[in-house]
N, C-alpha and C. Protein backbone atom coordinates (compact mmCIF):
# COMPACT_ATOMS: atom_id res chain seq x y z
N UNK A 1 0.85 -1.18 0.00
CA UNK A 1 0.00 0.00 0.00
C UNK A 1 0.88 1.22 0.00
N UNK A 2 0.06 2.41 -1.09
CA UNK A 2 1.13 3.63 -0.47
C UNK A 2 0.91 4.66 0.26
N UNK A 3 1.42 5.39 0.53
CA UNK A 3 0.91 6.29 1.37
C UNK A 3 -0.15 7.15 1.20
N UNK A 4 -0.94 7.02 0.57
CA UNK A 4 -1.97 7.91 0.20
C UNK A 4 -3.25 6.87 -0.18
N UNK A 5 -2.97 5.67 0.30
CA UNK A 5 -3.88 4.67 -0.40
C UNK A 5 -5.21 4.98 1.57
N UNK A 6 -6.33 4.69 0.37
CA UNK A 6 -7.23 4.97 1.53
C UNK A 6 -8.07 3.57 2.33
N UNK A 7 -8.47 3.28 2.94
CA UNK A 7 -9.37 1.93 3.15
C UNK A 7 -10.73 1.96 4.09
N UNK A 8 -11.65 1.62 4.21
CA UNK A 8 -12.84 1.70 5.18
C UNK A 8 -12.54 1.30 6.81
N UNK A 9 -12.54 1.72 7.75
CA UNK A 9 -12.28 1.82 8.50
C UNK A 9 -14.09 1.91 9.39
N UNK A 10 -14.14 0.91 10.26
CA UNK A 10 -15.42 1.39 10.91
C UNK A 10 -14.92 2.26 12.57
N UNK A 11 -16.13 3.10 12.28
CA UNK A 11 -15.94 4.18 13.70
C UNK A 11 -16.53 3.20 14.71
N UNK A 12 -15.75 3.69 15.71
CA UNK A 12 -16.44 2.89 17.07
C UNK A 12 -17.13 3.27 17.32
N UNK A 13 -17.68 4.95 17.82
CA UNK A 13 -18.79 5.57 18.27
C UNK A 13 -20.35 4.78 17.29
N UNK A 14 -20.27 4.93 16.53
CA UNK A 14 -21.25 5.10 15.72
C UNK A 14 -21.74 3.28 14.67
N UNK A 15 -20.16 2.65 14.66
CA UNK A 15 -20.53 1.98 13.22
C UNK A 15 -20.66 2.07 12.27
N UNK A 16 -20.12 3.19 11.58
CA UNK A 16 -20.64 3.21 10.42
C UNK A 16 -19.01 3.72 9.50
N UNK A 17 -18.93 3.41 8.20
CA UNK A 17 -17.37 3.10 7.83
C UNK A 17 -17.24 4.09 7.60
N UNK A 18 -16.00 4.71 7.59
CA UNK A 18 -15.37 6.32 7.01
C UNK A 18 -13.79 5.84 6.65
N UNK A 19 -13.49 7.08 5.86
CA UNK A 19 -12.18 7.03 5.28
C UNK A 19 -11.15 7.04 6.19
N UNK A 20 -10.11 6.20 5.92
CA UNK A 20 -8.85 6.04 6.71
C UNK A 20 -7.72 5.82 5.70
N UNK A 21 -7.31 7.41 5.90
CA UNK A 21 -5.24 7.64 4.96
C UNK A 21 -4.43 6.77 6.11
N UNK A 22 -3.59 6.34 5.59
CA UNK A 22 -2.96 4.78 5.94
C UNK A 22 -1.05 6.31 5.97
N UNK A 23 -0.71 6.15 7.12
CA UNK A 23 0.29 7.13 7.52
C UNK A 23 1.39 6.18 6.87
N UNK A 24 2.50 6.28 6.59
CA UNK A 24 3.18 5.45 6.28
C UNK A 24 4.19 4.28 6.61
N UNK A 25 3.35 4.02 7.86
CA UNK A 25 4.32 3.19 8.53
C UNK A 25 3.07 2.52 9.08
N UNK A 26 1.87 2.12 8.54
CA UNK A 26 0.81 1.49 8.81
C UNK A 26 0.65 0.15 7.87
N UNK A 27 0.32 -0.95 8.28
CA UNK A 27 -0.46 -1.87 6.72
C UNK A 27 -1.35 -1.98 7.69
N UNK A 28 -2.60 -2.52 6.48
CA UNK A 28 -3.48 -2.80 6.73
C UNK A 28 -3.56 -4.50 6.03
N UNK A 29 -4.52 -5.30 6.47
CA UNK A 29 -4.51 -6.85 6.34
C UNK A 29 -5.76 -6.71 5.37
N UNK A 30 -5.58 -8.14 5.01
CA UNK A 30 -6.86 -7.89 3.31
C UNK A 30 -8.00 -7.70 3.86
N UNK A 31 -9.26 -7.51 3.44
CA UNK A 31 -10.35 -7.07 4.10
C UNK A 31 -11.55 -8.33 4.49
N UNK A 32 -10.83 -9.11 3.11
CA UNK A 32 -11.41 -10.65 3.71
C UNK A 32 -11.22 -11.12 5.46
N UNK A 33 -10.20 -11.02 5.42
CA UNK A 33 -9.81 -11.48 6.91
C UNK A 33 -9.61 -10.33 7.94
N UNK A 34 -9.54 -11.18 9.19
CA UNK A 34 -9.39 -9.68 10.46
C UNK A 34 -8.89 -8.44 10.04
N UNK A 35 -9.30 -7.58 10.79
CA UNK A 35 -8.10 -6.10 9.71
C UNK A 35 -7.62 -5.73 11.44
N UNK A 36 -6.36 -5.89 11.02
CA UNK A 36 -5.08 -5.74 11.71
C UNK A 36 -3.94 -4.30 11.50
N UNK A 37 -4.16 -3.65 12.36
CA UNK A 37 -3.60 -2.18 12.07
C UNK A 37 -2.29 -2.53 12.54
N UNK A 38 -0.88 -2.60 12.14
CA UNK A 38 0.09 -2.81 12.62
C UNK A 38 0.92 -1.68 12.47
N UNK A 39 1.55 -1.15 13.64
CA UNK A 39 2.69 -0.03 13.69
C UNK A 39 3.91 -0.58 13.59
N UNK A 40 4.77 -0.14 12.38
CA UNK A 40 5.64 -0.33 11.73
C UNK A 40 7.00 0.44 11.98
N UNK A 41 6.67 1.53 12.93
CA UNK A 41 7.00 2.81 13.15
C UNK A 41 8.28 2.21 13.96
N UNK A 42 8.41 1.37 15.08
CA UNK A 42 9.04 0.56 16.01
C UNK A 42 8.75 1.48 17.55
N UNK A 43 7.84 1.71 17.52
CA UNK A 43 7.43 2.68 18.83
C UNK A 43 6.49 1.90 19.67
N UNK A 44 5.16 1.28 19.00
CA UNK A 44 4.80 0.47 19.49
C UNK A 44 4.21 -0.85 18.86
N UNK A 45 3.98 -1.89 18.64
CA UNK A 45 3.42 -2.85 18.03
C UNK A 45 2.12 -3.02 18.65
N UNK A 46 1.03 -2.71 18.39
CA UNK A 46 -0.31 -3.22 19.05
C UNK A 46 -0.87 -3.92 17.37
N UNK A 47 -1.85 -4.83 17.88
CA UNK A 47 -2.79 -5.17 17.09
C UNK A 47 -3.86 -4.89 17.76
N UNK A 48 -4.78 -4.07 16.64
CA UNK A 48 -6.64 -4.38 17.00
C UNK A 48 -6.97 -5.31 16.40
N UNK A 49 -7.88 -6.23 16.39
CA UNK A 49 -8.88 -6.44 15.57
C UNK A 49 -9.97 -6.02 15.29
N UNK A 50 -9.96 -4.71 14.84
CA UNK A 50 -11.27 -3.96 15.05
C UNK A 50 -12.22 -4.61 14.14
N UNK A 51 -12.62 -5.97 13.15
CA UNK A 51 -14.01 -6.76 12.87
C UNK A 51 -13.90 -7.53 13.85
N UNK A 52 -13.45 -8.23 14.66
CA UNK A 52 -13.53 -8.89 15.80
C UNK A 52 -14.45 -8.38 16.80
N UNK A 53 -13.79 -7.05 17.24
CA UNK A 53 -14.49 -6.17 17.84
C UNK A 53 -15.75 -5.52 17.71
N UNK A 54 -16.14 -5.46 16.25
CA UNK A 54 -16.95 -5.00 16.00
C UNK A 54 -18.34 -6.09 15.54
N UNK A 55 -17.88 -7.15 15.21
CA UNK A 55 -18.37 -8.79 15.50
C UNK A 55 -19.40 -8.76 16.29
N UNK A 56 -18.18 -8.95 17.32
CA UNK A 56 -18.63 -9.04 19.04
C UNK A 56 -19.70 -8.40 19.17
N UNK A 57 -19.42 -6.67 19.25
CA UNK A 57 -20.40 -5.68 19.75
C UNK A 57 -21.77 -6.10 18.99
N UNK A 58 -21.92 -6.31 17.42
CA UNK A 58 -22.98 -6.48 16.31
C UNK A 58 -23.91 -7.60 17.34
N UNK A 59 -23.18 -8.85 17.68
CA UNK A 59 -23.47 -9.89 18.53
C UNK A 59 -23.91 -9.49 19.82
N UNK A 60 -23.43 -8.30 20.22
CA UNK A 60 -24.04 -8.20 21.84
C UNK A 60 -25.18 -7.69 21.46
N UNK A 61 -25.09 -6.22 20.00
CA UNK A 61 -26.60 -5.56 20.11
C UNK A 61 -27.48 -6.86 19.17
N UNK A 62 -27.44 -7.85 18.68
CA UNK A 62 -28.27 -8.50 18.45
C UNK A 62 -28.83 -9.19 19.37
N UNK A 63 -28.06 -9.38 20.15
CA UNK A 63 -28.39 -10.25 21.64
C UNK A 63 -29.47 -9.23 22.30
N UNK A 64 -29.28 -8.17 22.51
CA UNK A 64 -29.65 -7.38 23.02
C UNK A 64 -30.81 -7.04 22.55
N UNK A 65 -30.83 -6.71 21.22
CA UNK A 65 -32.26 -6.53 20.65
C UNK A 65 -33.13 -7.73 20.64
N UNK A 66 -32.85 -8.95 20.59
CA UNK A 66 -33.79 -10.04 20.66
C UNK A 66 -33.87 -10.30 21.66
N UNK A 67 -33.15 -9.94 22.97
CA UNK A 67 -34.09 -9.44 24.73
C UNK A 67 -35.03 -9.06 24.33
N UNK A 68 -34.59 -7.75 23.92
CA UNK A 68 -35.54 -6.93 23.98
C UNK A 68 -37.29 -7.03 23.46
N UNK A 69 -36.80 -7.93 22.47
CA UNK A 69 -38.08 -8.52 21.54
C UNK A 69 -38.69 -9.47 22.30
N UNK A 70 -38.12 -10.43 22.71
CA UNK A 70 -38.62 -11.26 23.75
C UNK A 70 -39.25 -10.62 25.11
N UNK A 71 -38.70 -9.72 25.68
CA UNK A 71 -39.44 -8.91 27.01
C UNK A 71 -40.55 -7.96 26.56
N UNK A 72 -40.41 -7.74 25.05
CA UNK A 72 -41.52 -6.77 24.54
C UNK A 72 -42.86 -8.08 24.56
N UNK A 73 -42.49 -8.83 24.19
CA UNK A 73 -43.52 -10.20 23.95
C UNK A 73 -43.61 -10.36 25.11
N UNK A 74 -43.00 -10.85 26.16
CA UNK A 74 -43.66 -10.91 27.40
C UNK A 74 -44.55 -10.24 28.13
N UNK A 75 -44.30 -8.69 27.92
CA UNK A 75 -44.65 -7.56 28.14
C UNK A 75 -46.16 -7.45 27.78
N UNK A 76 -46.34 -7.68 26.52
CA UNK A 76 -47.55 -7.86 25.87
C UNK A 76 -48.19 -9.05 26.43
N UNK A 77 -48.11 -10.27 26.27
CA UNK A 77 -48.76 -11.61 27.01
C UNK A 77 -49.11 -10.96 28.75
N UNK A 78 -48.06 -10.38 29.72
CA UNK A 78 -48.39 -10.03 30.60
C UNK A 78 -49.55 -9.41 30.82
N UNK A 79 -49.61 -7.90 29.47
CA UNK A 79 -50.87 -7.05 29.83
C UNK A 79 -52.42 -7.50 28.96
N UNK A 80 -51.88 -8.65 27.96
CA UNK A 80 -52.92 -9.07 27.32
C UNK A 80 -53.76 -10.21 28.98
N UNK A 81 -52.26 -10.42 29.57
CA UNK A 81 -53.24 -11.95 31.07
C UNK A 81 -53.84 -10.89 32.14
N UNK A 82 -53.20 -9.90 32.19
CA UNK A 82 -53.69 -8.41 33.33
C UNK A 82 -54.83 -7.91 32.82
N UNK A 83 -55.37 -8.11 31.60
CA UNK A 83 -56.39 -7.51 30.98
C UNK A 83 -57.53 -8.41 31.13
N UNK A 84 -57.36 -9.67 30.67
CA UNK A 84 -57.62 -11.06 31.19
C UNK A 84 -58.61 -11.25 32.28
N UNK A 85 -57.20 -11.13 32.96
CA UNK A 85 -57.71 -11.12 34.31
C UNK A 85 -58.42 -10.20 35.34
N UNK A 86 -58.43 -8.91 34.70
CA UNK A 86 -59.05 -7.86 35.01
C UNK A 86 -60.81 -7.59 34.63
N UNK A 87 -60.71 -7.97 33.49
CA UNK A 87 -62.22 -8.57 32.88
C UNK A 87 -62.96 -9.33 33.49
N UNK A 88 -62.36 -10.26 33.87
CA UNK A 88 -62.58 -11.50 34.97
C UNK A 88 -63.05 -11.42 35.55
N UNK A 89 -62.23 -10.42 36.69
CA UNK A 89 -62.83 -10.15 38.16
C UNK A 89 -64.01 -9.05 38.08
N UNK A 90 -63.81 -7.98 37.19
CA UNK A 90 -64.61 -6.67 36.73
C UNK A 90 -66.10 -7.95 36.55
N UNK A 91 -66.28 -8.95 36.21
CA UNK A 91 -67.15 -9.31 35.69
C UNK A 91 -68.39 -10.00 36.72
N UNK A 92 -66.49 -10.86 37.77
CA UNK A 92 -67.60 -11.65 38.19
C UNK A 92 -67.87 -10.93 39.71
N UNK A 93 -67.06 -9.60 39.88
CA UNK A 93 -68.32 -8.89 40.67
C UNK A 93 -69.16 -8.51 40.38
N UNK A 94 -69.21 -7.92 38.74
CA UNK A 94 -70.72 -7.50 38.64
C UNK A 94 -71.75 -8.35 38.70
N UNK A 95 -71.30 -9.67 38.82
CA UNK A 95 -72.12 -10.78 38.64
C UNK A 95 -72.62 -11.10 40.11
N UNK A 96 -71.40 -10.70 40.84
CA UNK A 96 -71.88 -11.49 42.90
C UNK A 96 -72.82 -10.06 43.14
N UNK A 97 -72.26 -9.35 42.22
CA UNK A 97 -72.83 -7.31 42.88
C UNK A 97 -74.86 -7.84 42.41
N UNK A 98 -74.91 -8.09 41.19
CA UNK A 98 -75.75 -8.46 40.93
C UNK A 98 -76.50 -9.48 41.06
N UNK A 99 -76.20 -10.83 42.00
CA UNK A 99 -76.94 -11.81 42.43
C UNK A 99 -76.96 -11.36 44.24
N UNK A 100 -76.64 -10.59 44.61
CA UNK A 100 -76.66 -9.34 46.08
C UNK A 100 -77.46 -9.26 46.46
N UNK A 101 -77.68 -7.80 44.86
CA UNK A 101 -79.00 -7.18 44.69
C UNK A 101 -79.82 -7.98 44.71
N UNK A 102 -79.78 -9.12 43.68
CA UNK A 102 -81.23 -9.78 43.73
C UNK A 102 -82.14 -10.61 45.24
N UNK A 103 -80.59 -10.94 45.39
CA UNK A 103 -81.32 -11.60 46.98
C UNK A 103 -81.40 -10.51 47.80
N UNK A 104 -80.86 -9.56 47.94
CA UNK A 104 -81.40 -8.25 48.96
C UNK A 104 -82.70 -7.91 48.40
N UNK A 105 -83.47 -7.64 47.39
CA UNK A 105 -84.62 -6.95 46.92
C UNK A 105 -85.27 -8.95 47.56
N UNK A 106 -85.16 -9.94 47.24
CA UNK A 106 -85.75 -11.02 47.55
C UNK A 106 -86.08 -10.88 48.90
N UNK A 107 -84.94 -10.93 48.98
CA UNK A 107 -85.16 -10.75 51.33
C UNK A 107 -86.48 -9.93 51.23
N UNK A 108 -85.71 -8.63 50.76
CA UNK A 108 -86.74 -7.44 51.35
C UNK A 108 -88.12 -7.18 50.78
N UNK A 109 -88.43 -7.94 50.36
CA UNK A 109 -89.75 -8.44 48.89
C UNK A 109 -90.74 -9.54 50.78
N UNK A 110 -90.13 -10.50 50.94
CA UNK A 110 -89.82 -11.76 51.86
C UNK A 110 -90.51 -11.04 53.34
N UNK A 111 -89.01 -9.90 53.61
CA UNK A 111 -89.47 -9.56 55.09
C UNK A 111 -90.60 -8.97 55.19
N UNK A 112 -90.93 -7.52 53.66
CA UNK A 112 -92.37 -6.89 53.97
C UNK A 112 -93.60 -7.87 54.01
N UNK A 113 -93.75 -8.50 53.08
CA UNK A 113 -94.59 -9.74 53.15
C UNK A 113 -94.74 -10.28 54.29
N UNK A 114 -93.91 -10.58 55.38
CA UNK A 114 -93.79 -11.50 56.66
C UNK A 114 -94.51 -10.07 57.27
N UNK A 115 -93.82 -8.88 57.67
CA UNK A 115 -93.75 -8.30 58.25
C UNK A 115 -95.76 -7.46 58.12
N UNK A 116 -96.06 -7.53 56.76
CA UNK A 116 -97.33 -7.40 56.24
C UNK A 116 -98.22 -8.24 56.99
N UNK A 117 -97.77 -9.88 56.79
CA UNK A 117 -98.68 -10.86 57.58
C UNK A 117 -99.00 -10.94 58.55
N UNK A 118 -97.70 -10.80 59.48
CA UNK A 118 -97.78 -10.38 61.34
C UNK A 118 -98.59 -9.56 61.43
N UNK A 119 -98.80 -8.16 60.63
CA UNK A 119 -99.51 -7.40 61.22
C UNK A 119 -100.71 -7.75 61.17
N UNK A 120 -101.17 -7.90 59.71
CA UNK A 120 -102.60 -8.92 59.62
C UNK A 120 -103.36 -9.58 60.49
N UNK A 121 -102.73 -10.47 61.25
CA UNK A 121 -102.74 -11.64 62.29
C UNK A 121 -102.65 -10.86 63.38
N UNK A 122 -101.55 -10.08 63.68
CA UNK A 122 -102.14 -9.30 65.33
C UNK A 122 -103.05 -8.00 65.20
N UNK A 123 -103.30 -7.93 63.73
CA UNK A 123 -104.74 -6.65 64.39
C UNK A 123 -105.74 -7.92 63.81
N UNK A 124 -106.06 -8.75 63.37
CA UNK A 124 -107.30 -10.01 63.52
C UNK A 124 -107.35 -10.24 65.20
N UNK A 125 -106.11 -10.42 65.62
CA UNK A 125 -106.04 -11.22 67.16
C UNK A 125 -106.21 -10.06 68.05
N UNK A 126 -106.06 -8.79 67.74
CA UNK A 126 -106.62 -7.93 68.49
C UNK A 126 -107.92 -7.52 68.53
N UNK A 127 -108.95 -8.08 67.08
CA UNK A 127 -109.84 -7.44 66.74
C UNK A 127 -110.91 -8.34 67.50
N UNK A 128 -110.33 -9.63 67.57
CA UNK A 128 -110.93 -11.03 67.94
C UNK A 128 -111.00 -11.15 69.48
N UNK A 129 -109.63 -10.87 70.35
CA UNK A 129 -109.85 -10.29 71.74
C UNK A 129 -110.60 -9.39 72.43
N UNK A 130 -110.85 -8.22 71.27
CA UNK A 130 -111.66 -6.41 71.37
C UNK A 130 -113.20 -7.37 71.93
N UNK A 131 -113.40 -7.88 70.78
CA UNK A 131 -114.83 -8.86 70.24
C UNK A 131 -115.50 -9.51 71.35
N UNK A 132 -114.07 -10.66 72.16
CA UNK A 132 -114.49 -11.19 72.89
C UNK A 132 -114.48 -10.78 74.65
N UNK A 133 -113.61 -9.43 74.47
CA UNK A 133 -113.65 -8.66 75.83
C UNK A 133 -114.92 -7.84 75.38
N UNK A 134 -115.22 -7.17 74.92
CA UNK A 134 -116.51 -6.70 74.62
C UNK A 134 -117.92 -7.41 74.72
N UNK A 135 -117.50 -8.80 74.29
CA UNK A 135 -118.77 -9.56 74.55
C UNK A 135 -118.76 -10.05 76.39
N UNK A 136 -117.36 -10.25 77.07
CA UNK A 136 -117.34 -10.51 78.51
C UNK A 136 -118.17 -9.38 78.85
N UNK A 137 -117.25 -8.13 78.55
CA UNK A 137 -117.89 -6.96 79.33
C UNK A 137 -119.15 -6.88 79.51
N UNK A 138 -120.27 -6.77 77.93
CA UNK A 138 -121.67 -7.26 77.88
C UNK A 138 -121.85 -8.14 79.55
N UNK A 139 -121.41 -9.45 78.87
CA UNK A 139 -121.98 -10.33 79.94
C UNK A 139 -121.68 -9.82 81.70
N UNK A 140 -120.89 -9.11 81.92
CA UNK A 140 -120.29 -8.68 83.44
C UNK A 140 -121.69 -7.76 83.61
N UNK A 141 -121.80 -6.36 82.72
CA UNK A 141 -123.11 -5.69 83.04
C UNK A 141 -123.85 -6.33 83.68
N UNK A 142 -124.15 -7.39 82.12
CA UNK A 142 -125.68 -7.88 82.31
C UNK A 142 -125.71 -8.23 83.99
N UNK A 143 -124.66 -9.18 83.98
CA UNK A 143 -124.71 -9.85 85.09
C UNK A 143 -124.59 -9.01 86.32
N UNK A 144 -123.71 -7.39 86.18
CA UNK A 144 -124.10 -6.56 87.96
C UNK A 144 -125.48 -6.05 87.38
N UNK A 145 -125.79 -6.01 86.00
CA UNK A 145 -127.99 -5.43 85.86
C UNK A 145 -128.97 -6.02 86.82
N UNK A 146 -128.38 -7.55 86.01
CA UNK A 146 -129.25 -8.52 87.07
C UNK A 146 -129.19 -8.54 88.07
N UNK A 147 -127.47 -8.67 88.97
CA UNK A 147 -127.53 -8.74 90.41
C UNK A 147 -128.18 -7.60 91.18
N UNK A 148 -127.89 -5.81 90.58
CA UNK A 148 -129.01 -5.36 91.40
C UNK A 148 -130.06 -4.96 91.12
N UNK A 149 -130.79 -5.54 90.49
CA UNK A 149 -131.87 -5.47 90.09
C UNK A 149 -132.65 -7.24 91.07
N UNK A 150 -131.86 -8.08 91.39
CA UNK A 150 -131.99 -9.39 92.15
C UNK A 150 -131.98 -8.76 93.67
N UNK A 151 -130.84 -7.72 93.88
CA UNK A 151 -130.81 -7.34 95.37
C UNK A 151 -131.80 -6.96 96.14
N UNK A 152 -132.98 -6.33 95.42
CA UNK A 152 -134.07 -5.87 96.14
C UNK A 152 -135.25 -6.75 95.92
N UNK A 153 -135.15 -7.37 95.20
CA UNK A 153 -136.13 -8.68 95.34
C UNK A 153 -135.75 -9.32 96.17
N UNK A 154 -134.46 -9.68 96.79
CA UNK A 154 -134.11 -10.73 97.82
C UNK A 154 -134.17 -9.68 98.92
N UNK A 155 -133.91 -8.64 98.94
CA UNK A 155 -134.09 -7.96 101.00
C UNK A 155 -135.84 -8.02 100.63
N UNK A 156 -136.73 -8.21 99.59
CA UNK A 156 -137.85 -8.01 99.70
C UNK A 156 -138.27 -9.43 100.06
N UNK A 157 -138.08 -10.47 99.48
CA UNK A 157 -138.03 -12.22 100.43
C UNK A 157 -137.65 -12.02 101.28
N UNK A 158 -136.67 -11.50 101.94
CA UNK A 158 -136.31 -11.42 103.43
C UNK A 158 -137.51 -10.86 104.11
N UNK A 159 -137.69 -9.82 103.66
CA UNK A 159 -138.79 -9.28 104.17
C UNK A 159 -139.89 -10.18 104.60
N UNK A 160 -140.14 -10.46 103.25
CA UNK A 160 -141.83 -11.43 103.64
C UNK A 160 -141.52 -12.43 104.42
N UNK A 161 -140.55 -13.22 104.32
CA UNK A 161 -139.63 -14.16 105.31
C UNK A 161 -139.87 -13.87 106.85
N UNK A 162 -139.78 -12.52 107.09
CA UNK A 162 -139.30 -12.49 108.68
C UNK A 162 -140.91 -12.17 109.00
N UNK A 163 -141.63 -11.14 108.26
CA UNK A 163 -142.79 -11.12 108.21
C UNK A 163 -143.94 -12.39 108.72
N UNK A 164 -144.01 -12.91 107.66
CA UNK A 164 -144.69 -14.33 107.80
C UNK A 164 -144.04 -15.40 109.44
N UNK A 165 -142.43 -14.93 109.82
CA UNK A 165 -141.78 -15.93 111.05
C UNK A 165 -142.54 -14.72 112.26
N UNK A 166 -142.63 -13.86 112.07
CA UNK A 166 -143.35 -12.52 113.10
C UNK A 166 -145.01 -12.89 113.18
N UNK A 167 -145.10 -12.82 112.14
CA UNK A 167 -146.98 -13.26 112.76
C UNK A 167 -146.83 -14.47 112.78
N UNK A 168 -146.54 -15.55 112.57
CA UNK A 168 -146.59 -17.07 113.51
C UNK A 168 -146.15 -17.12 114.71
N UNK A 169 -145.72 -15.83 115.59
CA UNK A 169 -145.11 -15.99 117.01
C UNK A 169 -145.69 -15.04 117.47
């Protein structure tokens, strides 16, 4: 190569290839295989393998992005089973909310009815007691009518009684 010969070079920041002037104490290795920057200079000898490197990294963000794809899919299955399951429950309270109601309006359908009947039955049983204290009472009158209306007929037998024992003596 000569000194002015240029070659693709990828940036680390970014990835993406840009021009690289080759100083003259640089080679570069064929492009088929690793590219190997060697200093020729005698100052220092390093090798990169910067496609190695850049391999690698391609391999980590692919790794990385098919996490990512995979936790996006999870992500989704999660809020599609949270949704699921949210429906679920949303449902089957409206369902206990609504078989509640029905037995609360049942009860309370149940208790006025009971509570309707009792009363029924204790104003009959009051009306039926009224009836039959009313008919005692009748009979108690009658019965102090008669007794004094009986009282002076009996001091009047007494009378004739002692009467009739007075003139036989």
């Amino acid at each position: 190569m000569n000194n002015n010969q240029s070659s693709n070079v990828y940036s680390i920041v970014d990835a993406r290839p840009m021009i690289f002037n080759h100083p003259s104490g640089f080679k570069l290795a064929d492009q088929e295989k690793n590219v190997i920057i060697k200093n020729n200079d005698g100052f220092n000898d390093r090798e990169v393998d910067m496609d190695a490197r850049i391999d690698k990294l391609e391999k980590r963000a692919d790794s990385i992005e098919s996490t990512l794809s995979r936790l996006n899919e999870t992500m989704l299955k999660l809020d599609s089973k949270i949704d699921l399951q949210t429906a679920k429950l949303e449902s089957a309270i409206a369902l206990q909310s609504s078989k509640l109601e029905v037995g609360m309006a049942l009860q309370s359908s149940k208790l006025e009815s009971m509570i309707s009947l009792q009363g029924a039955e204790l104003k009959a049983s009051i009306e039926n007691q009224k009836t039959e204290f009313d008919g005692k009472l009748k009979d108690m009158r009658l019965s102090i009518i008669l007794w004094i209306l009986g009282l002076p007929s009996l001091f009047f037998a007494i009378y004739k009684i002692y009467e009739i024992l007075n003139i036989k003596h």
